[in-house]
Protein backbone atom coordinates (compact mmCIF):
# COMPACT_ATOMS: atom_id res chain seq x y z
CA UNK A 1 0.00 0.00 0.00
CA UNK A 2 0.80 3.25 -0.61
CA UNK A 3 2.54 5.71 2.30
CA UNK A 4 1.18 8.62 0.49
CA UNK A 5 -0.86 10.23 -2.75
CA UNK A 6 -0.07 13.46 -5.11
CA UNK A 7 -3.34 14.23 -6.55
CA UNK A 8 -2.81 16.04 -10.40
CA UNK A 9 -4.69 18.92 -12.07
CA UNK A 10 -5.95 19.09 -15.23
CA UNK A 11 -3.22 18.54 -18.06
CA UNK A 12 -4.81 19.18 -21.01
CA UNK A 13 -1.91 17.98 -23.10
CA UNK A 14 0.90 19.67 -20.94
CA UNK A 15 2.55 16.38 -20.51
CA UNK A 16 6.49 18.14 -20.68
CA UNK A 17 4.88 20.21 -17.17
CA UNK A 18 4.08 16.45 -15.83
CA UNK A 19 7.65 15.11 -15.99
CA UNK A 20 9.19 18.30 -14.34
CA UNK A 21 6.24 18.50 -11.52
CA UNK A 22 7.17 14.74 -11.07
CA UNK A 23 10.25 14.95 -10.74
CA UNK A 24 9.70 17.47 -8.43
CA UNK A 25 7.71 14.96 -6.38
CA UNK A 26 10.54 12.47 -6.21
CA UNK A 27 9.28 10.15 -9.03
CA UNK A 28 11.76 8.72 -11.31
CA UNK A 29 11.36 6.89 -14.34
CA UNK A 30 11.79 3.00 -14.60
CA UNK A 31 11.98 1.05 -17.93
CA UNK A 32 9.71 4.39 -18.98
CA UNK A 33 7.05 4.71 -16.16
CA UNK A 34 6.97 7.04 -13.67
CA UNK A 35 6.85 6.00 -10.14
CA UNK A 36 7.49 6.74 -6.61
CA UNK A 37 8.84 3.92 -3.88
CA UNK A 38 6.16 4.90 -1.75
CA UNK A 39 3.57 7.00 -2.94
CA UNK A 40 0.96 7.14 -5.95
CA UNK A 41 -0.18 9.91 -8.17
CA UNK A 42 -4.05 10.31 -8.67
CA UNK A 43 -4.77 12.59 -12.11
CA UNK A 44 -8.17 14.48 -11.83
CA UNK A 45 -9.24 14.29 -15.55
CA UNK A 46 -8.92 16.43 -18.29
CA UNK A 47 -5.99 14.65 -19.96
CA UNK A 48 -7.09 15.89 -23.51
CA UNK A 49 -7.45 18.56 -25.66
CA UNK A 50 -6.58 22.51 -25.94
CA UNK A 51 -2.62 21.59 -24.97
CA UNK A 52 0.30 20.65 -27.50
CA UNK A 53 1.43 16.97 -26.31
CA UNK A 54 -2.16 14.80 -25.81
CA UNK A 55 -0.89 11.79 -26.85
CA UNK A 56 2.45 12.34 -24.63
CA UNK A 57 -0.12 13.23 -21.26
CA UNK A 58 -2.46 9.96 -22.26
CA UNK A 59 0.52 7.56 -22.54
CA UNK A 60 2.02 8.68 -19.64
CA UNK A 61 -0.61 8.63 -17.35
CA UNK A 62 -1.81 5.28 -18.89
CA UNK A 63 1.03 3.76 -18.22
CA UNK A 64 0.89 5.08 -14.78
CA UNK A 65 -2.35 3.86 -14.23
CA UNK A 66 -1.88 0.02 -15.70
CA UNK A 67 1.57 -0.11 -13.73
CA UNK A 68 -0.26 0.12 -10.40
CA UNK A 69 1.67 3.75 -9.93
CA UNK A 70 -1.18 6.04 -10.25
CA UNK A 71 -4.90 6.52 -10.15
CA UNK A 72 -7.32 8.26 -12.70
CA UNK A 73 -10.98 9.72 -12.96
CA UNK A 74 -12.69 10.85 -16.13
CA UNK A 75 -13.35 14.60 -16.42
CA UNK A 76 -15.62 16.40 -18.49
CA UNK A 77 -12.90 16.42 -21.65
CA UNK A 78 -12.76 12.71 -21.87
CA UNK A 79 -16.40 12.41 -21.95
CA UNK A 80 -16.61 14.57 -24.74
CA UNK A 81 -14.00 12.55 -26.60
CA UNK A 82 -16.33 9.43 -26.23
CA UNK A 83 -19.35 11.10 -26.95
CA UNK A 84 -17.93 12.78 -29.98
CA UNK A 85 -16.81 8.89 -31.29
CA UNK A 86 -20.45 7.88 -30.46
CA UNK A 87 -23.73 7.50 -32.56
CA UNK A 88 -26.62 8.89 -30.93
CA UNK A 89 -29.87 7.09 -30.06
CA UNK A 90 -32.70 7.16 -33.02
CA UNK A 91 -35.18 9.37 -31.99
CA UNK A 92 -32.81 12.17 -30.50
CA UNK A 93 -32.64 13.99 -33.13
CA UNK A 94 -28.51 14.16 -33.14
CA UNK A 95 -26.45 12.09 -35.79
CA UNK A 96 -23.54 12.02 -32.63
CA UNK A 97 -23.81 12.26 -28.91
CA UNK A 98 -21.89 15.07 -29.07
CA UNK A 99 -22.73 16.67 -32.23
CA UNK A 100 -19.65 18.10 -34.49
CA UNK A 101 -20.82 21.23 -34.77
CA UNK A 102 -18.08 24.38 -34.75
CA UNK A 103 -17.77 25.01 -31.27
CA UNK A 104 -17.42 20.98 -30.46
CA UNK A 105 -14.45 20.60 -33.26
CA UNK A 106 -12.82 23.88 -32.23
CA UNK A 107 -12.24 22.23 -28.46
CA UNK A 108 -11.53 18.96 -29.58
CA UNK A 109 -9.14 20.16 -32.64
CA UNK A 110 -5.96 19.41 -30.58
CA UNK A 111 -6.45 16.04 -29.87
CA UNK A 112 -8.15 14.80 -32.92
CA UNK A 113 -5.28 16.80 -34.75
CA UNK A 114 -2.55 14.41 -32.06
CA UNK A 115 -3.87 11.16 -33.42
CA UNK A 116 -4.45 12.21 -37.43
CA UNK A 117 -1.29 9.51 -38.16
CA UNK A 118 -2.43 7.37 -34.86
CA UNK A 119 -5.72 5.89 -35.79
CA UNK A 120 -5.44 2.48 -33.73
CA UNK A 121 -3.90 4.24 -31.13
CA UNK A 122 -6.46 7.00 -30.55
CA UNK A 123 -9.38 4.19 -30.45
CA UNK A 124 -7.04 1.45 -28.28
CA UNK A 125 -7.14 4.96 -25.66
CA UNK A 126 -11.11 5.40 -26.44
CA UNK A 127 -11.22 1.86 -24.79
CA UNK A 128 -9.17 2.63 -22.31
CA UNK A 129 -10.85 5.42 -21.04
CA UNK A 130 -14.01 3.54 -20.31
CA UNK A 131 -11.57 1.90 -17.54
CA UNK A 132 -11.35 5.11 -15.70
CA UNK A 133 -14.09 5.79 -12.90
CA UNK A 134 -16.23 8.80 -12.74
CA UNK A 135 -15.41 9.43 -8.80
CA UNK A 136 -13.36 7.52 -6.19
CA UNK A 137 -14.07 7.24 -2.30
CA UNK A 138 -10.65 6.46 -0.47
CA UNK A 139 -12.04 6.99 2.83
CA UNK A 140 -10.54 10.16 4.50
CA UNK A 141 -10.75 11.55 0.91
CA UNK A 142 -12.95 11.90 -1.95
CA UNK A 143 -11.75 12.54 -5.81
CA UNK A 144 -14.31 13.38 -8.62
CA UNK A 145 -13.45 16.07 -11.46
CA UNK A 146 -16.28 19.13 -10.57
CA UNK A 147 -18.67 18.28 -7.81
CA UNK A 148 -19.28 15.46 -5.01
CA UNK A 149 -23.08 15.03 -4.78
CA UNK A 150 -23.56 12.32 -2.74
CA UNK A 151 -27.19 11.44 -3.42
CA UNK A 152 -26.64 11.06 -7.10
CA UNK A 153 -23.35 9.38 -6.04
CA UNK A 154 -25.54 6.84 -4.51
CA UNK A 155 -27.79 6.22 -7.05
CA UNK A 156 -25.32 6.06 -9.88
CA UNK A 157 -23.07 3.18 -7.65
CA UNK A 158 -26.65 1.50 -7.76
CA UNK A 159 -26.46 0.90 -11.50
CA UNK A 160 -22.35 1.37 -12.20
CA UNK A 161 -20.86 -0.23 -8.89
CA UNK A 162 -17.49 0.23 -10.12
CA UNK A 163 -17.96 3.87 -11.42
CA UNK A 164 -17.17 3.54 -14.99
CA UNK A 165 -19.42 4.25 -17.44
CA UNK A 166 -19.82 2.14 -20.87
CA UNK A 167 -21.56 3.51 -24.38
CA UNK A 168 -24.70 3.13 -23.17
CA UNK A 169 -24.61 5.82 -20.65
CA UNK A 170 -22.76 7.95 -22.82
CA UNK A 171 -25.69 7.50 -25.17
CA UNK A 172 -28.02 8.25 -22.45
CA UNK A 173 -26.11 11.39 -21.13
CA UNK A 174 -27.88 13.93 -23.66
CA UNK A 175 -31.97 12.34 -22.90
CA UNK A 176 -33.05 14.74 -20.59
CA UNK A 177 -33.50 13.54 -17.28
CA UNK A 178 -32.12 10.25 -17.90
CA UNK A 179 -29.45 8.95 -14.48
CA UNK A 180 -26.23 9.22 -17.29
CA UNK A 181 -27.30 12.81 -17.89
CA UNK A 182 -27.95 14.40 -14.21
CA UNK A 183 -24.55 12.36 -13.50
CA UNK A 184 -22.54 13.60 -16.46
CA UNK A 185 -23.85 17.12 -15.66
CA UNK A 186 -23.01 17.25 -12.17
CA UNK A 187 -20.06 15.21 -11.64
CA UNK A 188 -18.48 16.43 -14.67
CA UNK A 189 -19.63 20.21 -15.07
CA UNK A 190 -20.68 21.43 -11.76
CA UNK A 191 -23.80 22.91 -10.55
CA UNK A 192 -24.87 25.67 -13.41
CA UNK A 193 -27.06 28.47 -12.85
CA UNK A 194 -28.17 30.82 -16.26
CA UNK A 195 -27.29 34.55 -15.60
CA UNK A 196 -30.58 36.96 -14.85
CA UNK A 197 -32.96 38.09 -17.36
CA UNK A 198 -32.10 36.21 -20.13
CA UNK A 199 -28.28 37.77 -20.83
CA UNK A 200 -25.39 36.35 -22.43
CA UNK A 201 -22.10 37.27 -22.37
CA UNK A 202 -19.11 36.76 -24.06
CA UNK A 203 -16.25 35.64 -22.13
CA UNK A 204 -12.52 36.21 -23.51
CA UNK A 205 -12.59 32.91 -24.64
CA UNK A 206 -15.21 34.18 -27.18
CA UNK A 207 -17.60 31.84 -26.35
CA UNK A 208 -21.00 33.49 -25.71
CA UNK A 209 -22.60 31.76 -22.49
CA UNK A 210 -25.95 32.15 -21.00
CA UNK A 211 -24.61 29.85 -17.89
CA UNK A 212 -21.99 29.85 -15.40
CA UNK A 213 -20.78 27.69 -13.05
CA UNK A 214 -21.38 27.89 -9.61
CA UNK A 215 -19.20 27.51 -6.14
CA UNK A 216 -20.49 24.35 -4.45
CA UNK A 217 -18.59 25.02 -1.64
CA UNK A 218 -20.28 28.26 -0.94
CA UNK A 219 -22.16 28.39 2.85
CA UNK A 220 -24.86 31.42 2.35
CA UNK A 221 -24.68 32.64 -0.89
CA UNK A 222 -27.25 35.69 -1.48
CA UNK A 223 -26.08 37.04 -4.76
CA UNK A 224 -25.04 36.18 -8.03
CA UNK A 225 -21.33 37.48 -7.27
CA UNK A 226 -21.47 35.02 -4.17
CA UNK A 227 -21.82 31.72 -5.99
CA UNK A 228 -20.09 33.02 -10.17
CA UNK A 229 -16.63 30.66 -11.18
CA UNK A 230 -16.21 31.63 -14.21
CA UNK A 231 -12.53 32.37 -15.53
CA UNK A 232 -13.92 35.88 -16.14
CA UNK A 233 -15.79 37.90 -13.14
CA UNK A 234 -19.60 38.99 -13.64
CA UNK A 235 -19.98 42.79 -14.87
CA UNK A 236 -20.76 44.79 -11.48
CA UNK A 237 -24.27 45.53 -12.01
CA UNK A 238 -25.75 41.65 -12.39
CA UNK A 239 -22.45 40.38 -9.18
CA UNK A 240 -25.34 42.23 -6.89
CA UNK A 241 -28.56 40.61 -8.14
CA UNK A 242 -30.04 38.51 -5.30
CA UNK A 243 -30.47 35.35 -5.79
CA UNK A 244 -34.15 33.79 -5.66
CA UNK A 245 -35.14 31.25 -3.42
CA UNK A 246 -35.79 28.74 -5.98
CA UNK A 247 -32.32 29.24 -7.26
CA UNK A 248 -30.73 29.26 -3.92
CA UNK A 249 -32.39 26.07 -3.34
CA UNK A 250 -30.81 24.50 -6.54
CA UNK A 251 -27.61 25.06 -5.38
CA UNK A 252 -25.16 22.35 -3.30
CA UNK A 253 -22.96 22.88 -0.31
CA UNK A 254 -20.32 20.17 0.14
CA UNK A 255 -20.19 19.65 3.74
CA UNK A 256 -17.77 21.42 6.16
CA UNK A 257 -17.74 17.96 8.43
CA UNK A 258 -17.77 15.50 5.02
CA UNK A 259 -13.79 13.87 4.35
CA UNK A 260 -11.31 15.85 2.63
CA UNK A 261 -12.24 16.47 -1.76
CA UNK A 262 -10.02 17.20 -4.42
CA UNK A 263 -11.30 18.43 -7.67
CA UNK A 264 -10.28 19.79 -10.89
CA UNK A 265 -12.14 22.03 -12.96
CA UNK A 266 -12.89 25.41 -12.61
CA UNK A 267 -9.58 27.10 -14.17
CA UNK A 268 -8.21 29.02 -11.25
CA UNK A 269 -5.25 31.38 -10.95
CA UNK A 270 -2.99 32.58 -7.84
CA UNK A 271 -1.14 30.53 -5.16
CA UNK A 272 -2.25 27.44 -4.98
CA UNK A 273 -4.53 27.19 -1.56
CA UNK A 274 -7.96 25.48 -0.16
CA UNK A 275 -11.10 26.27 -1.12
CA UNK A 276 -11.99 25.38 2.23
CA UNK A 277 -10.14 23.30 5.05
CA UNK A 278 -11.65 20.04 3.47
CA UNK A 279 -11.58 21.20 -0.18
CA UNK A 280 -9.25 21.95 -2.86
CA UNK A 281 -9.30 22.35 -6.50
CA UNK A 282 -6.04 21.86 -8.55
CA UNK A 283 -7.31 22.90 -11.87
CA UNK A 284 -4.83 26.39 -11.90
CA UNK A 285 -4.88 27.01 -16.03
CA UNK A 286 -1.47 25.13 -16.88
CA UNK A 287 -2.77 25.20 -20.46
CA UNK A 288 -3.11 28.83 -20.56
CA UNK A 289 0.87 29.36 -18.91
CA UNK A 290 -0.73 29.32 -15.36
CA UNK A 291 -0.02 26.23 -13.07
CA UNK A 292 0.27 22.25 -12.86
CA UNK A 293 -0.51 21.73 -9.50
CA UNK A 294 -0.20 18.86 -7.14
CA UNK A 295 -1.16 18.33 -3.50
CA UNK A 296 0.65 15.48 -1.56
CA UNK A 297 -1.30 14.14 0.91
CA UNK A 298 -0.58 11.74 3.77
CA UNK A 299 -2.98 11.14 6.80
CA UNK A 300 -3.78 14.72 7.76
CA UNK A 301 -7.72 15.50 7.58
CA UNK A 302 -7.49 19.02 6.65
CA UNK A 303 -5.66 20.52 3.77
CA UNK A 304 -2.67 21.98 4.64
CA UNK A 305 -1.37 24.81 2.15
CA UNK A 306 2.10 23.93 2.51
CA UNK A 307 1.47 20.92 1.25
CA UNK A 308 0.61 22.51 -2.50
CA UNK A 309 3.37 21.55 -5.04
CA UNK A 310 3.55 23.23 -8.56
CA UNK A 311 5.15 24.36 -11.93
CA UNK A 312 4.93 27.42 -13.60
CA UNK A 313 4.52 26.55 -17.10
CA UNK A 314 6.43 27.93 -20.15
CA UNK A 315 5.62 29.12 -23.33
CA UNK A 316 7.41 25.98 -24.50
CA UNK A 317 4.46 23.98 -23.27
CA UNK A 318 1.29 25.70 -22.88
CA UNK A 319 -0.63 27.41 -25.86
């Protein structure tokens, strides 16, 4: 067993990041695999697309993973691969389950572009990635990409006992209502709210976006500027609408008393520190030249924030 675990942020194709942040950890390579004498690395999804070495982050983490060295979870990214690879169900109204429209092909672009020459490879990883679990209890610590719900955890264990999906649920994940699409939404994406009145903005991504994420962490949250995660802040004037009752009551607060989460995510920037003493996210933009972060954690049952390791990362890497 394992003395210790580094959970892993998002990569998103930053795989030359990886090997310096592990190395940095004390792995070291044998016959090609990273590993540590006593410790394992858990990756918190997002392995794909947007960065410049996908195939580099998938085989190394794979190989991780299969050596008994590391642990993985889908995120939202990996879904989308599937789904994009997947015919939808007659009667949907969609030729794919996710449809190749623009917008879809402009965020997968990177990876399908990774695998043009790699054919067999890209669908021998497709495969693999149907291995991974949507969410992992450990015990003293939880691990799921955007948002621990623990009543839909529940229920979804009830069907997928192991927490992997197969191409049946990914087929299900766009019929409204269906189990595969309130867990794909919420374990995946987060808890969404869609801004006042009808408006849309456009974020300096340029995608225009009706919705925006939400803090599920957050205790009392009475406006819109108390609950918005989006990588760009809310103009002034709608940060001070009040939320409504009904939309306060679609919101989730992770418990203050519930074991110790890690998630990925929500794309944030800074030093590296909790969300909360029993919550952390480690999704800090390495794609866009912020941060691959890790956190290595041992027994303790809060998060400490000297216990954060990262690596800036260089124009050489990110986009």
């Amino acid at each position: 067993m394992p003395l210790g675990y580094d959970l892993i942020g998002d990569l998103h194709g930053c795989a030359h990041t990886l090997d310096l942040l592990l190395e940095r950890l004390d792995y070291q390579q044998v016959d090609g695999v990273w590993q540590h004498p006593e410790r394992q690395a858990i990756f918190l999804g997002d392995l794909v697309d947007r960065g410049p070495r996908i195939r580099g982050s998938l085989r190394r983490v794979r190989a991780m993973v299969e050596g008994g060295h590391a642990h993985c979870i889908l995120g939202n990214h990996e879904l989308n691969a599937l789904a994009w690879h997947t015919p939808a169900l007659p009667g949907t109204g969609q030729t794919w389950v996710r449809e190749h429209t623009p917008r879809h092909r402009q965020l997968i672009q990177e990876t399908l572009a990774a695998f043009a020459d790699h054919h067999q490879e890209w669908q021998d990883h497709l495969r693999w990635l149907y291995t991974l679990p949507l969410c992992k209890d450990f015990g003293h610590f939880r691990i799921v990409h955007a948002c621990w719900d623990q009543r839909l955890i529940d229920e979804f264990l009830h069907h997928y006992p192991d927490a992997c999906i197969d191409e049946d649920f990914v087929r299900q994940s766009i019929v409204g209502g269906s189990l595969a699409s309130r867990v794909a939404s919420r374990l995946l994406n987060g808890v969404s709210l869609p801004l006042p009145h009808g408006l849309r903005l456009t974020g300096s991504d340029g995608y225009v976006r009706a919705r925006f994420r939400t803090k599920f962490w957050e205790r009392d949250p009475q406006t819109y500027g108390d609950v918005v995660f989006q990588p760009d802040a809310l103009p002034a004037e709608i940060a001070c609408e009040r939320l409504s009752d009904e939309e306060k009551a679609g919101l989730l607060c992770y418990g203050e008393s519930e074991p110790l989460l890690f998630v990925g995510h929500y794309w944030r920037d800074g030093h590296p520190e909790p969300l909360r003493p029993n919550l952390a996210c480690l999704d800090y933009s390495a794609v866009k030249y912020g941060k691959l972060v890790a956190y290595r954690l041992d027994d303790e049952r809060q998060i400490d924030p000297a216990k954060f390791v990262w690596i800036d990362v260089q124009r050489e890497e990110g986009r």
